[in-house]
Protein backbone atom coordinates (compact mmCIF):
# COMPACT_ATOMS: atom_id res chain seq x y z
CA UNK A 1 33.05 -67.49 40.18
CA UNK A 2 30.21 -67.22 42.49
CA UNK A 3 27.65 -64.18 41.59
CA UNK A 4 26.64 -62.29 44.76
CA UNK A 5 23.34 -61.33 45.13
CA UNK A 6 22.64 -57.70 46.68
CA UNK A 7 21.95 -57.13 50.28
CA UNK A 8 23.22 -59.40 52.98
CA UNK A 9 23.97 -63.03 53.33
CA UNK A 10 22.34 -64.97 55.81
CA UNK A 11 26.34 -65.18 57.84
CA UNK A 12 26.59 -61.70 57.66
CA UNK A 13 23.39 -60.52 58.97
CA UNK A 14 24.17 -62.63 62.09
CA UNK A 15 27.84 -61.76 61.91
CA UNK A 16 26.50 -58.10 62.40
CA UNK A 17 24.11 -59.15 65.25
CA UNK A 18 26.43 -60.79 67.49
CA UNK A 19 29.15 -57.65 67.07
CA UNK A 20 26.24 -55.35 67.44
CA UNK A 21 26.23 -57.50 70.86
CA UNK A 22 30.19 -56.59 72.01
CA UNK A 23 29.70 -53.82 74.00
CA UNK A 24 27.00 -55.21 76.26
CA UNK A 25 29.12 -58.64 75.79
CA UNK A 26 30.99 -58.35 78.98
CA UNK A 27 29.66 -57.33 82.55
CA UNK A 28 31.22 -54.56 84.64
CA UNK A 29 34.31 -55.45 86.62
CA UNK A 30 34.40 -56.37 90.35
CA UNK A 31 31.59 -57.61 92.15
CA UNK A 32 29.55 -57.73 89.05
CA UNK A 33 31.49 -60.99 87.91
CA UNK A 34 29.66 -62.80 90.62
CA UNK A 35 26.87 -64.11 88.41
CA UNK A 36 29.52 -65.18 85.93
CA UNK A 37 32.18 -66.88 88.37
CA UNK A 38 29.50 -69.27 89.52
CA UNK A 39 28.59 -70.91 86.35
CA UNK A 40 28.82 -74.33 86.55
CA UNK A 41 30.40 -76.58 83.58
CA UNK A 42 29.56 -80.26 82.09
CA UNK A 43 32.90 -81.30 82.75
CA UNK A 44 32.70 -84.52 85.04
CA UNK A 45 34.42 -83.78 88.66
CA UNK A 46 36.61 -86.01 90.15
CA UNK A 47 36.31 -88.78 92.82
CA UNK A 48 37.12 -87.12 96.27
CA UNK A 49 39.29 -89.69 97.20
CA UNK A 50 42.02 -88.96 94.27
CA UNK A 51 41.44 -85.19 94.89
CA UNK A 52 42.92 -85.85 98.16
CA UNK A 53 46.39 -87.62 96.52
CA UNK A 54 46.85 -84.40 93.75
CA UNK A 55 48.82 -82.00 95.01
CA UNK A 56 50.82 -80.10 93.33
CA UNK A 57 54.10 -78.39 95.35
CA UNK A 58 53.49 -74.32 95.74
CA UNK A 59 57.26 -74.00 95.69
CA UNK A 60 59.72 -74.81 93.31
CA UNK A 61 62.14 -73.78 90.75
CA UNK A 62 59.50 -72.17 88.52
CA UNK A 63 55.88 -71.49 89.51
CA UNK A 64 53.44 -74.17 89.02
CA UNK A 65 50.71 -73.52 86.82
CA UNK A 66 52.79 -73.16 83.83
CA UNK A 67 54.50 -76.16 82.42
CA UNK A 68 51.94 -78.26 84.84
CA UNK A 69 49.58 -80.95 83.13
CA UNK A 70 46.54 -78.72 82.24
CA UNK A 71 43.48 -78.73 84.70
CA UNK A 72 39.97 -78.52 83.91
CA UNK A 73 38.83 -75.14 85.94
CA UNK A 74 40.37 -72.16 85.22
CA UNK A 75 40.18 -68.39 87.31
CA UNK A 76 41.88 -65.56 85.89
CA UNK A 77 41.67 -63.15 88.30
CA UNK A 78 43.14 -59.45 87.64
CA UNK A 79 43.92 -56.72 90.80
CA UNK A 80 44.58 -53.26 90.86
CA UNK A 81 46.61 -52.31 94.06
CA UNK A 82 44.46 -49.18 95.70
CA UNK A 83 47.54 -48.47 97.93
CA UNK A 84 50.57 -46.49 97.53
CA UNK A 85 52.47 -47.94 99.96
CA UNK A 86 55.02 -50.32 99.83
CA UNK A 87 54.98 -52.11 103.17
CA UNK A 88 51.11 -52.94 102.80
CA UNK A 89 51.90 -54.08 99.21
CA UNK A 90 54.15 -56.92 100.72
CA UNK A 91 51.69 -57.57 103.15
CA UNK A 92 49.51 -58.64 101.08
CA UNK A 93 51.80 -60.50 99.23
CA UNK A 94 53.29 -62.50 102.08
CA UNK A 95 49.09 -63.17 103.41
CA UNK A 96 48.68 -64.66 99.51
CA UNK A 97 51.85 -66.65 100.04
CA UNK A 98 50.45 -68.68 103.16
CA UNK A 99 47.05 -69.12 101.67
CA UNK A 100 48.45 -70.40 98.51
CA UNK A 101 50.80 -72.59 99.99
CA UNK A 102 47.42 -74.04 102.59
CA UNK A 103 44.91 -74.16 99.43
CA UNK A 104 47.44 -76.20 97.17
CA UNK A 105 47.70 -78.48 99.77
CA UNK A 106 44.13 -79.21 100.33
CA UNK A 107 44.37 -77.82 103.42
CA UNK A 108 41.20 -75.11 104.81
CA UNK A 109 41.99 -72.36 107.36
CA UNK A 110 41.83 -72.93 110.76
CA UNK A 111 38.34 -72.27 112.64
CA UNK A 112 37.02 -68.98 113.87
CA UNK A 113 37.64 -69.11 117.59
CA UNK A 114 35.29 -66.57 118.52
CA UNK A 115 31.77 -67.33 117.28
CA UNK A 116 31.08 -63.63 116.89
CA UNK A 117 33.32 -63.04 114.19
CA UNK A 118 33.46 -63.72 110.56
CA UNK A 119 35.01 -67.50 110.05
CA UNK A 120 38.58 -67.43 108.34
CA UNK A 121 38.04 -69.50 105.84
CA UNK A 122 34.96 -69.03 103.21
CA UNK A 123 33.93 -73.17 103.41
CA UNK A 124 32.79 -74.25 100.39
CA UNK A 125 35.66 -76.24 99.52
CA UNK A 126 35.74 -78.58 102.88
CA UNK A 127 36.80 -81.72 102.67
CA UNK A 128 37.20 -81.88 98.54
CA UNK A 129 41.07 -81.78 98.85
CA UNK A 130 43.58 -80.17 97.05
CA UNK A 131 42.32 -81.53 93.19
CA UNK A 132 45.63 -80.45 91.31
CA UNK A 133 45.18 -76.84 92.61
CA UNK A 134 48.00 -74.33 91.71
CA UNK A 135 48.06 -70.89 91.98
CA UNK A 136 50.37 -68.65 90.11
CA UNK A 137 51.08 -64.84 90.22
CA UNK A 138 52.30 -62.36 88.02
CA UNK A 139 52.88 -58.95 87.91
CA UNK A 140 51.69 -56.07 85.05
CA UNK A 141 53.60 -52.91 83.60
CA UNK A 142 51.38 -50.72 85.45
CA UNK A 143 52.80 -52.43 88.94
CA UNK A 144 56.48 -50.99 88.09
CA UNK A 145 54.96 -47.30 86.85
CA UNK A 146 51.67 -45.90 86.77
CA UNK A 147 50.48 -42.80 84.89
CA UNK A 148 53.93 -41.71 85.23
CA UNK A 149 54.66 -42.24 89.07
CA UNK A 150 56.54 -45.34 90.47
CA UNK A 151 54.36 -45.96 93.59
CA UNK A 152 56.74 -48.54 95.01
CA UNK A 153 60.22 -47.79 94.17
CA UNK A 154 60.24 -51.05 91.05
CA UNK A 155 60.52 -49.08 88.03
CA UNK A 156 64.71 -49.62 87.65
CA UNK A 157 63.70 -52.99 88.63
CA UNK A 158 60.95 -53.62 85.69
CA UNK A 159 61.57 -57.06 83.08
CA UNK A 160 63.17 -56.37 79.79
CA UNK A 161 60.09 -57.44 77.85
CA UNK A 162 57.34 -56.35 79.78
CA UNK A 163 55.49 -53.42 77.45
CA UNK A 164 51.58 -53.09 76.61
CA UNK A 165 50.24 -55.40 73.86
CA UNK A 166 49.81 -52.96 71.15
CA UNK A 167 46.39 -52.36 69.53
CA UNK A 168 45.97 -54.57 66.84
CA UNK A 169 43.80 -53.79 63.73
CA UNK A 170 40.87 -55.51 64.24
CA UNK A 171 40.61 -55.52 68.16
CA UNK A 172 37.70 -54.77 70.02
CA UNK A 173 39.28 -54.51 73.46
CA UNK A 174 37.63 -53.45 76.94
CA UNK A 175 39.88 -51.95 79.39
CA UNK A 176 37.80 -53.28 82.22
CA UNK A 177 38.50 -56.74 80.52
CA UNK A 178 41.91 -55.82 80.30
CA UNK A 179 45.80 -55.34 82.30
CA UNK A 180 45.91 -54.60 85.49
CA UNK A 181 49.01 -54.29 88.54
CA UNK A 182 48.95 -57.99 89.20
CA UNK A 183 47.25 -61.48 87.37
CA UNK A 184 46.67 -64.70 89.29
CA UNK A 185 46.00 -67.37 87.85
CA UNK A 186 43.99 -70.05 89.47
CA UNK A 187 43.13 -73.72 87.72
CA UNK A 188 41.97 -77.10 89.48
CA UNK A 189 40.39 -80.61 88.64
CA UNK A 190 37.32 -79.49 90.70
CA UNK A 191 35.93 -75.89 89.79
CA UNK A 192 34.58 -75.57 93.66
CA UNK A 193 38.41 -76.18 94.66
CA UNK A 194 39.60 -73.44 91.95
CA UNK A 195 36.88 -71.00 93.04
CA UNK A 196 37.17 -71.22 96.97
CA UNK A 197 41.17 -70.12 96.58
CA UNK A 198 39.91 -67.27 94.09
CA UNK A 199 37.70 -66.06 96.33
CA UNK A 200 39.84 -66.07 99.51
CA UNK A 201 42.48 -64.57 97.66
CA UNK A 202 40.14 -61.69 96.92
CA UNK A 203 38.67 -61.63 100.56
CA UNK A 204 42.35 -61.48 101.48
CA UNK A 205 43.23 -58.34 99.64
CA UNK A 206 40.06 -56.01 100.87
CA UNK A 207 41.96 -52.33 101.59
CA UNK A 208 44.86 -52.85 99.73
CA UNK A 209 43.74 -54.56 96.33
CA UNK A 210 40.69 -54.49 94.42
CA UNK A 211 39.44 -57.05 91.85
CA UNK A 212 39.67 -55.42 88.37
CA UNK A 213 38.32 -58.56 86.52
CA UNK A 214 37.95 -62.14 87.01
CA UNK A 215 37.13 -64.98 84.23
CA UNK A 216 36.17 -68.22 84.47
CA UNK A 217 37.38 -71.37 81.87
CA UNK A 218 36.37 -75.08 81.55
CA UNK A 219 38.70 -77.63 79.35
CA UNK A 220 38.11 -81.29 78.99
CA UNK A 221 39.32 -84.13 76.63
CA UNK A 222 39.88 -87.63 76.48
CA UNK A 223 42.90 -88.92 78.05
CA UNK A 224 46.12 -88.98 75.63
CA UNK A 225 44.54 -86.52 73.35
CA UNK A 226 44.54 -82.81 72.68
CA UNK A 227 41.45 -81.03 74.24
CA UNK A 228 38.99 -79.01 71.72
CA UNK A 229 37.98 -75.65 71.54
CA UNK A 230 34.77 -74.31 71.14
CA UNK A 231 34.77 -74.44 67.47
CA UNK A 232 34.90 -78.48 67.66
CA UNK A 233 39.06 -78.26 66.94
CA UNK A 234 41.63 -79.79 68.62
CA UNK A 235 43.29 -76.66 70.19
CA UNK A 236 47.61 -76.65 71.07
CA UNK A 237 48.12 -79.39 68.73
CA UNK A 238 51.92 -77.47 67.83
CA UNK A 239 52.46 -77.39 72.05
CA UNK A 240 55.50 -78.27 73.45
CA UNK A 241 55.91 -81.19 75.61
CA UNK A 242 55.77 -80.43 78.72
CA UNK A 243 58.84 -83.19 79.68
CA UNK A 244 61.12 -81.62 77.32
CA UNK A 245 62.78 -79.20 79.86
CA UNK A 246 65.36 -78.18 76.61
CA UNK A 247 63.04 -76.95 74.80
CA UNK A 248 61.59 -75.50 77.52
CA UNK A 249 64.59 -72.94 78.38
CA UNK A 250 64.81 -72.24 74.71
CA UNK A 251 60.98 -71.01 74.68
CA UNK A 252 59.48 -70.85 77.95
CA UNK A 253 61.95 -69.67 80.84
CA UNK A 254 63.87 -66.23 81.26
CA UNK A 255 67.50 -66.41 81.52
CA UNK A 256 70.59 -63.98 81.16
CA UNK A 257 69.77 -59.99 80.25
CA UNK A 258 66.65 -60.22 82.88
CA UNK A 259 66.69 -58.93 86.43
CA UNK A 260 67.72 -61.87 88.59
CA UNK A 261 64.27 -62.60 90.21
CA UNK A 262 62.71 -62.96 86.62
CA UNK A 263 65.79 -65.78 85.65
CA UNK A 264 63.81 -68.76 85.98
CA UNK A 265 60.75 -66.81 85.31
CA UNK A 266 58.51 -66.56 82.14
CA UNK A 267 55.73 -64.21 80.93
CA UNK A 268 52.15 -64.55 80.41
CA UNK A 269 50.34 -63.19 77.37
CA UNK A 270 46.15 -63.12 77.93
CA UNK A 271 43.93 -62.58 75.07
CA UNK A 272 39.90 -62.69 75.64
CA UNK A 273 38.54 -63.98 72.37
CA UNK A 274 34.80 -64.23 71.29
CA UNK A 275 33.58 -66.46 69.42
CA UNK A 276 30.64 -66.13 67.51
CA UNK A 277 29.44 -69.53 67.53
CA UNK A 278 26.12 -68.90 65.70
CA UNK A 279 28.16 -68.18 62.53
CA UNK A 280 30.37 -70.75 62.46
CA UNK A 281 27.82 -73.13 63.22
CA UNK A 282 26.71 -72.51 59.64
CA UNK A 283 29.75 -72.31 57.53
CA UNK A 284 30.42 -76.14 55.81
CA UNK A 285 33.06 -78.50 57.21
CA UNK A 286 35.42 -77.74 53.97
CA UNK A 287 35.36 -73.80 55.20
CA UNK A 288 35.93 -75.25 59.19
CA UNK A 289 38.99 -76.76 57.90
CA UNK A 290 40.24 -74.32 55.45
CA UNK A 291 40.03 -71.72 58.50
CA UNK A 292 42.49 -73.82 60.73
CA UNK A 293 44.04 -75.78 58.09
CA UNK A 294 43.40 -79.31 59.92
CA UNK A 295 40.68 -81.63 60.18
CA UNK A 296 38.51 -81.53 62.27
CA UNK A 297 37.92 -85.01 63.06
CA UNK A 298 41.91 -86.01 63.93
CA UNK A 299 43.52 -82.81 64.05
CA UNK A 300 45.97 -84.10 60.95
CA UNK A 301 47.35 -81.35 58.52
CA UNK A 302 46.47 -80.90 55.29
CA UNK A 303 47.90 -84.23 53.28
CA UNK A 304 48.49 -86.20 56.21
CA UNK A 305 46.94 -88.49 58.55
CA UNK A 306 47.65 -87.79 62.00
CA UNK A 307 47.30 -85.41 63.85
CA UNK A 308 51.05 -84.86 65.05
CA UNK A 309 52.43 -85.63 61.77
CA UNK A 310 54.59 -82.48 60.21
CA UNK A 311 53.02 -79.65 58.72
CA UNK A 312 53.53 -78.90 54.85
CA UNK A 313 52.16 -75.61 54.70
CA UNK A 314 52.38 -75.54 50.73
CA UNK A 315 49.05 -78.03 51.14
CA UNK A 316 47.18 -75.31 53.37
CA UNK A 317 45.04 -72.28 52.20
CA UNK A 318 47.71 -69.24 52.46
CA UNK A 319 45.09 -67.43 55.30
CA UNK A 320 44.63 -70.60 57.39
CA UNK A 321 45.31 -70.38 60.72
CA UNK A 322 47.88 -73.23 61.16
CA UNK A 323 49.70 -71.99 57.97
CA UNK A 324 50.02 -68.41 59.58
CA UNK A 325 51.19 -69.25 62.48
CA UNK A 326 54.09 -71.40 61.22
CA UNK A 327 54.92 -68.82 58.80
CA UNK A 328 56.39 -66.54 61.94
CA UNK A 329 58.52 -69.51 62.76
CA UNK A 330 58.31 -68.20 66.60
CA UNK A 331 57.24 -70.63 69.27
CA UNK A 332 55.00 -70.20 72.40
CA UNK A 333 53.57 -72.29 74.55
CA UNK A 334 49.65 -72.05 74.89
CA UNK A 335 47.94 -72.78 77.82
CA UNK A 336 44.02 -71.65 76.77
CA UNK A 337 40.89 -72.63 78.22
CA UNK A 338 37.56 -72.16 77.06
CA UNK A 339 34.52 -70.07 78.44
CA UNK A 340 30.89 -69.48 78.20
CA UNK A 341 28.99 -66.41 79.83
CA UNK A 342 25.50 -66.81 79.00
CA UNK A 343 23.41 -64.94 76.22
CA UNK A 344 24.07 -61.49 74.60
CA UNK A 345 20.63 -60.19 75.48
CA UNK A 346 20.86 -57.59 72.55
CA UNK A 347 21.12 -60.44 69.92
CA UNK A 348 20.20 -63.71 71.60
CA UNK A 349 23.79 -65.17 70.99
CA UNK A 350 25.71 -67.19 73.80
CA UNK A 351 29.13 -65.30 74.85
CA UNK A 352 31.64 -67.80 74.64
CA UNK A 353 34.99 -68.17 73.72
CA UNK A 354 38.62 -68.45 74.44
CA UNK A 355 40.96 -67.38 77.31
CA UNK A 356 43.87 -67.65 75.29
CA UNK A 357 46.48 -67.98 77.53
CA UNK A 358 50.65 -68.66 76.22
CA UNK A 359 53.86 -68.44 78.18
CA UNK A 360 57.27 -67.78 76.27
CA UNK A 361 60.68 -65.65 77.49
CA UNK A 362 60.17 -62.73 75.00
CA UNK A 363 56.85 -62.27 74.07
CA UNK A 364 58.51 -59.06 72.17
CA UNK A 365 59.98 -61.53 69.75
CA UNK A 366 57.43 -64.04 69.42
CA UNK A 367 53.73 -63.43 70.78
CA UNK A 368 53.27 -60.02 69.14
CA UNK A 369 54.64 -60.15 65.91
CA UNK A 370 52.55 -63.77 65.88
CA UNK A 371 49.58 -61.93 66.62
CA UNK A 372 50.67 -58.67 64.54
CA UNK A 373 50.23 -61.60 61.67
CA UNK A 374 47.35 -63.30 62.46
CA UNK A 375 45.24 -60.58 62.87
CA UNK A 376 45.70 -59.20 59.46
CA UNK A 377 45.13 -61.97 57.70
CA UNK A 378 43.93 -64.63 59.81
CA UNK A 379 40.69 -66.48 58.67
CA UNK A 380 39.64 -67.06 61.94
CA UNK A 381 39.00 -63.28 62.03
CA UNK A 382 35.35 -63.92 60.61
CA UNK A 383 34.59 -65.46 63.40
CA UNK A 384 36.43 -63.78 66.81
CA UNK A 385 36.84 -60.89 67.92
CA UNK A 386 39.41 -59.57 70.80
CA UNK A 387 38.04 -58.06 73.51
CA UNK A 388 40.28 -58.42 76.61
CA UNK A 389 44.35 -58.21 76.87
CA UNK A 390 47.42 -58.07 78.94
CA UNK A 391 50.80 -59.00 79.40
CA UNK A 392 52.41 -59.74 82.89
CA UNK A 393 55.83 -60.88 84.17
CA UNK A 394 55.61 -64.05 86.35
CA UNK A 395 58.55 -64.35 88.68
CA UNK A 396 60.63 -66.97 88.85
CA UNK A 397 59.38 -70.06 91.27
CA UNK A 398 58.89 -69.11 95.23
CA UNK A 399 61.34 -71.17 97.64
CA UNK A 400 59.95 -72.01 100.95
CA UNK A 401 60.21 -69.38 103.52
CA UNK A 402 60.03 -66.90 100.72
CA UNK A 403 56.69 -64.87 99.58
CA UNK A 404 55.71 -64.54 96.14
CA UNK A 405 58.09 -61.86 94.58
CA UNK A 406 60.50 -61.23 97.22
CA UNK A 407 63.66 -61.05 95.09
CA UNK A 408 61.62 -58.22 93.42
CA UNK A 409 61.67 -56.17 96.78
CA UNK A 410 64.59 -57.45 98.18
């Protein structure tokens, strides 16, 4: 057994720096994310030309942006509805439907006729297409009642499993990082394209909405194979497929006991998770892979050589991640995407992490007690912390004519 030597390892002296660095981690909500939501990412765009073939249909059974083939650009944008009245609630809501349904399309606003006013449409995203844009909306507790009062007549109306993520033990979380009446969820092949329907979406909702917090995500990976997270792992290895629409409705979609406009529907879990990079960057490849339970290089589980082969979780250290996580024999399907928000100026650490991001029909039944688990005993625990959260129900998919949520009012 290893004798420890008093005082503090090199790790945890720069363990303690970078959590010394959480609370000046994140930037104040609203406009203050501007510096952050223009960031640009190594990620290589694509040609204009095939940006102008991708789009994806706004309306549909279910709402795009779920089960879709993951983009690279990510906007997670959270509002807080500043009115109490219902009719300018739907406005709003019916003005996000037509812009969606135009930006997902490729398609700008039309021009400013009158040279003295503001244009309609911001411009940055001209002529780049549609690039795989979707756009997909979602609605929090807080929507359905609010420090006790139902502002809009919803609360009979509220989803079955829609309840606050409780605190876990080792959380860290911001509320300005955190909930919120509604989440959209904006992700393209071309972060200008992802960016421009963010930002007209918030330009759209001045005087009834504000912007509680918005964060930005970049994924990338070689075609065929699972993308990596920032700790150099293959990340969603365990996904499921995103043809198997069986599985799907087992995991993913809400069916019978759920208000009719959530059948069809699903909801989406959001974790912000930091990562401290500068510590991992030291621990030894046999520790990297005893934390996850997989190797780095192919993804394969302990005693096995591929990275989809089965897991045999007798082979993995008891506190890996991998071996936790099939331990709760729940499914979810994750849809994460990294981040990076410069340097902690306290510690000289970069902020970067994970938007962890899942979808699955009772998040009751398998997202929390999943995390309930992993946070315990998780090994990855050196090495994040949780700092943002939320839970939100995302209506079944919009038919043309309709606006998002109308079965919800109706």
């Amino acid at each position: 057994m290893e004798n420890k030597q008093p005082g503090y390892t090199r790790r945890e002296i720069l363990k303690l720096s970078a959590a010394a660095g959480l609370g000046v981690a994140v930037g104040a909500s609203g406009l203050g994310t501007v510096g952050m939501i223009v960031d640009t990412f190594s990620a290589k765009p694509t040609s204009s030309n095939k940006q102008e073939k991708t789009v994806i249909p706004f309306y549909g059974k279910h709402q795009a942006g779920i089960v879709t083939p993951q983009q690279t650009y990510l906007y997670l944008a959270s509002f807080d509805i500043t009115t109490n009245d219902r009719r300018e609630l739907i406005h709003l809501l019916k003005t996000w439907t037509k812009l969606s349904e135009r930006f997902t399309q490729g398609r700008n606003l039309d021009a400013t006729q009158n040279d003295w006013l503001p244009p309609k449409d911001t411009g940055e995203a001209l002529g780049l297409g549609a690039s795989r844009l979707t756009i997909t909306f979602g609605f929090g507790s807080s929507l359905f009642n609010k420090d006790g009062k139902d502002r809009f007549g919803l609360s009979h109306r509220k989803p079955l499993h829609l309840k606050p993520i409780p605190t876990m033990p080792r959380d860290a979380i911001d509320p300005s990082l955190s909930d919120g009446d509604i989440i959209v969820q904006v992700c393209a092949d071309d972060q200008l394209v992802a960016f421009h329907a963010v930002r007209n979406l918030i330009k759209a909702a001045v005087g009834t909405a504000t912007i509680k917090w918005l964060n930005a995500g970049f994924l990338n990976g070689k075609r065929g194979e699972t993308p990596r997270n920032l700790f150099g792992f293959k990340d969603g290895t365990a996904n499921l497929s995103i043809n198997d629409v069986k599985k799907q409705n087992q995991v993913i979609w809400c069916g019978q006991g759920e208000p009719d406009w959530m059948k069809g529907g699903t909801y989406l879990a959001y974790r912000n998770i930091r990562m401290f990079l500068e510590i991992w960057d030291l621990s030894s490849l046999k520790e990297q892979e005893d934390t996850f339970g997989r190797r780095k290089l192919s993804g394969a589980p302990y005693g096995k050589g591929h990275e989809h082969d089965p897991v045999d979780v007798t082979k993995l250290p008891k506190d890996s991640h991998v071996a936790l996580a099939k331990s709760t024999g729940q499914e979810i399907f994750r849809r994460g995407y990294n981040y990076s928000d410069g340097i902690d100026p306290k510690t000289g650490n970069i902020k970067a992490g994970l938007q962890f991001i899942s979808f699955q029909k009772n998040p009751q039944a398998s997202f929390v007690p999943m995390l309930a688990l992993l946070s315990k005993n998780d090994a990855l625990n050196e090495y994040t912390k949780h700092i943002g959260s939320g839970l939100y129900a995302i209506p079944r998919g919009i038919k043309k004519g309709e606006y998002i949520g109308q079965a919800l009012f109706s």
